[in-house]
Protein backbone atom coordinates (compact mmCIF):
# COMPACT_ATOMS: atom_id res chain seq x y z
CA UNK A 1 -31.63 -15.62 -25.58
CA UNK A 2 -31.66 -18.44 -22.84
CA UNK A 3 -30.84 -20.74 -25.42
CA UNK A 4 -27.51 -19.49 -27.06
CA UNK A 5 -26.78 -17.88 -23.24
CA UNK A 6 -26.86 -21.91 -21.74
CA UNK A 7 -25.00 -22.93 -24.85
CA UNK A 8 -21.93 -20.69 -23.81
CA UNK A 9 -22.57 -17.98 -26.95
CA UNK A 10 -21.56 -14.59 -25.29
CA UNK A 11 -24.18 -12.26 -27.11
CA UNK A 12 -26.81 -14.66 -25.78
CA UNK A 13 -25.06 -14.34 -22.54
CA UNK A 14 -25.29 -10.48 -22.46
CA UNK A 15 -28.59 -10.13 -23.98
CA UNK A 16 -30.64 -12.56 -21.35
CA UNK A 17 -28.23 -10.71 -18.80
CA UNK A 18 -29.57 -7.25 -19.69
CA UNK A 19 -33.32 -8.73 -19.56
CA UNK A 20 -32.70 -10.55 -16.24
CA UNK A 21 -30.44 -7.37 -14.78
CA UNK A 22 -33.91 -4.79 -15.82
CA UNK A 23 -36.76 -7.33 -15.06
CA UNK A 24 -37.74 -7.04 -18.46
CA UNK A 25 -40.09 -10.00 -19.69
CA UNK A 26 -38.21 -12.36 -16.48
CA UNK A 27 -38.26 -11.93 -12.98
CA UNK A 28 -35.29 -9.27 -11.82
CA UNK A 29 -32.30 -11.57 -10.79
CA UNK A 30 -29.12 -9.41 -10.54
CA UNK A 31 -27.13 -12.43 -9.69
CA UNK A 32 -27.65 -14.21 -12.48
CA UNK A 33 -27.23 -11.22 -14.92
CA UNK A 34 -23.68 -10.32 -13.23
CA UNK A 35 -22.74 -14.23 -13.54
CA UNK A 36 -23.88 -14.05 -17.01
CA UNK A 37 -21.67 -10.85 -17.52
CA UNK A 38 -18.82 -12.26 -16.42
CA UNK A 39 -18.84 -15.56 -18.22
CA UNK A 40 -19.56 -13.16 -21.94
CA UNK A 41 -17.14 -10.83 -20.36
CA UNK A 42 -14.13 -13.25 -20.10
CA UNK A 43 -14.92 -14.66 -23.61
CA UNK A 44 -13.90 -11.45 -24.91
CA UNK A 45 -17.35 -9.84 -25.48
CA UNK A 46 -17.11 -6.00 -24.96
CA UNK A 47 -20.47 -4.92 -23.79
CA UNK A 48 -20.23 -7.50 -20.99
CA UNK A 49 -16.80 -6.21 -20.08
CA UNK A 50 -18.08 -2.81 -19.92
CA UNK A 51 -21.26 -3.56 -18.28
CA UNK A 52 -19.04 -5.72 -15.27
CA UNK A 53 -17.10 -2.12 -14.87
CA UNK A 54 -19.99 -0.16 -14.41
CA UNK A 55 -20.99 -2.94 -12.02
CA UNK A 56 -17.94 -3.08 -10.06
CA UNK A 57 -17.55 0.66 -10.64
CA UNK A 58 -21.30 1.60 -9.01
CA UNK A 59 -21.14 -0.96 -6.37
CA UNK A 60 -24.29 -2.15 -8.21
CA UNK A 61 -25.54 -5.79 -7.63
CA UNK A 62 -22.19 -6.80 -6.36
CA UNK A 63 -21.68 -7.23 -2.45
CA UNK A 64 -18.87 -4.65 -2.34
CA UNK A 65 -17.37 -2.02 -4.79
CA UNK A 66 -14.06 -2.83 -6.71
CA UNK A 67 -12.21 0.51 -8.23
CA UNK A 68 -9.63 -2.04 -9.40
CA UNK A 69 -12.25 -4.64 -11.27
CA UNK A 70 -13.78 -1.71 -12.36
CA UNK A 71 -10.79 -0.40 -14.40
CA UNK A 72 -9.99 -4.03 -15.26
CA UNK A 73 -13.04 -4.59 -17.08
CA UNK A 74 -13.42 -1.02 -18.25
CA UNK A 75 -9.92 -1.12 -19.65
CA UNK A 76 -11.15 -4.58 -21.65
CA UNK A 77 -13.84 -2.75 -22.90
CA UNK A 78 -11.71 -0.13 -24.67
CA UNK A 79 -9.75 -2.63 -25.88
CA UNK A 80 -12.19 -4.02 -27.35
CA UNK A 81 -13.41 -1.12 -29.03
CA UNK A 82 -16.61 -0.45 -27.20
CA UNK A 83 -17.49 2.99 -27.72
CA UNK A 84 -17.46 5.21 -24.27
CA UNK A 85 -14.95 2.78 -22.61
CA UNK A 86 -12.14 4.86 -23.04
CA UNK A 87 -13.42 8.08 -21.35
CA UNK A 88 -14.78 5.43 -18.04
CA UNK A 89 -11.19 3.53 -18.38
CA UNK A 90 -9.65 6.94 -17.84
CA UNK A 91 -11.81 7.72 -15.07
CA UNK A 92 -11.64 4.89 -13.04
CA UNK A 93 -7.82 4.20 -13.87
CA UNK A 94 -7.54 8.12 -12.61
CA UNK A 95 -8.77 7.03 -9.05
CA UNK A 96 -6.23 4.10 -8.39
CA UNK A 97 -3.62 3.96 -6.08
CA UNK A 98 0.12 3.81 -7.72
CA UNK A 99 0.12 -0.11 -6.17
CA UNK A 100 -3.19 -0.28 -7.75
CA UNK A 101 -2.22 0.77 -11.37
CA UNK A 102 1.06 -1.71 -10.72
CA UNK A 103 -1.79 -4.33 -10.06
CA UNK A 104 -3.65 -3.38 -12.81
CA UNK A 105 -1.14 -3.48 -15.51
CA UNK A 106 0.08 -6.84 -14.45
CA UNK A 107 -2.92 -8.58 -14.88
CA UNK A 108 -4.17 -6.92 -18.00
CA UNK A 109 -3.32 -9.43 -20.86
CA UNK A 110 -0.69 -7.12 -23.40
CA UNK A 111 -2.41 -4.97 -26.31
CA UNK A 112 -1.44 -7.48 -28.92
CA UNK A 113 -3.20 -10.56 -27.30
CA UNK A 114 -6.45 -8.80 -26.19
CA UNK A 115 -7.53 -7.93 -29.67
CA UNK A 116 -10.51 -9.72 -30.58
């Protein structure tokens, strides 16, 4: 997985970030996994994108918690099909502030252009 992950290939990217997020056959480095997250996560790779919600969501790994990341990426997620990401998109959407959801919307790239 560190091979296709350094290479910029996003399932690398989330796999060695799962390992490296778990401890599992690497040293635990949180950091790393969420930086690998984010990088599969913009590329348009869903599990990342749902992953970074829980994340931001949880407050996990991440110096503070972000209810407005967290229903960015979770809304990215569902759009890109991931199953479960529409019930935690609703959620966290659900415990925005109006200003919030205005935010939201405008930087959310349109239905159309977010389909993978």
């Amino acid at each position: 997985f560190a091979k296709a992950a350094s290479q910029g290939v996003a399932d690398g990217q989330v796999n060695l970030a799962l390992l490296l997020e778990n401890g599992i056959g690497v040293a635990a480095n949180p950091e790393e996994a969420r930086r690998l997250f984010l990088a599969a996560a913009e590329a348009g790779q869903g599990v990342a994108q749902e992953r970074l919600a829980r994340l931001f969501s949880e407050g996990a790994d991440v110096a503070t918690r972000d209810p407005l990341e967290a229903a960015y990426w979770a809304t990215r997620a569902e759009r890109s099909g991931v199953k479960g990401a529409d019930s935690l998109s609703s959620k966290l959407r659900g415990a925005l502030t109006a200003a919030q959801i205005s935010e939201l919307d405008r930087r959310l790239p349109s239905a159309a252009s977010s389909q993978p």
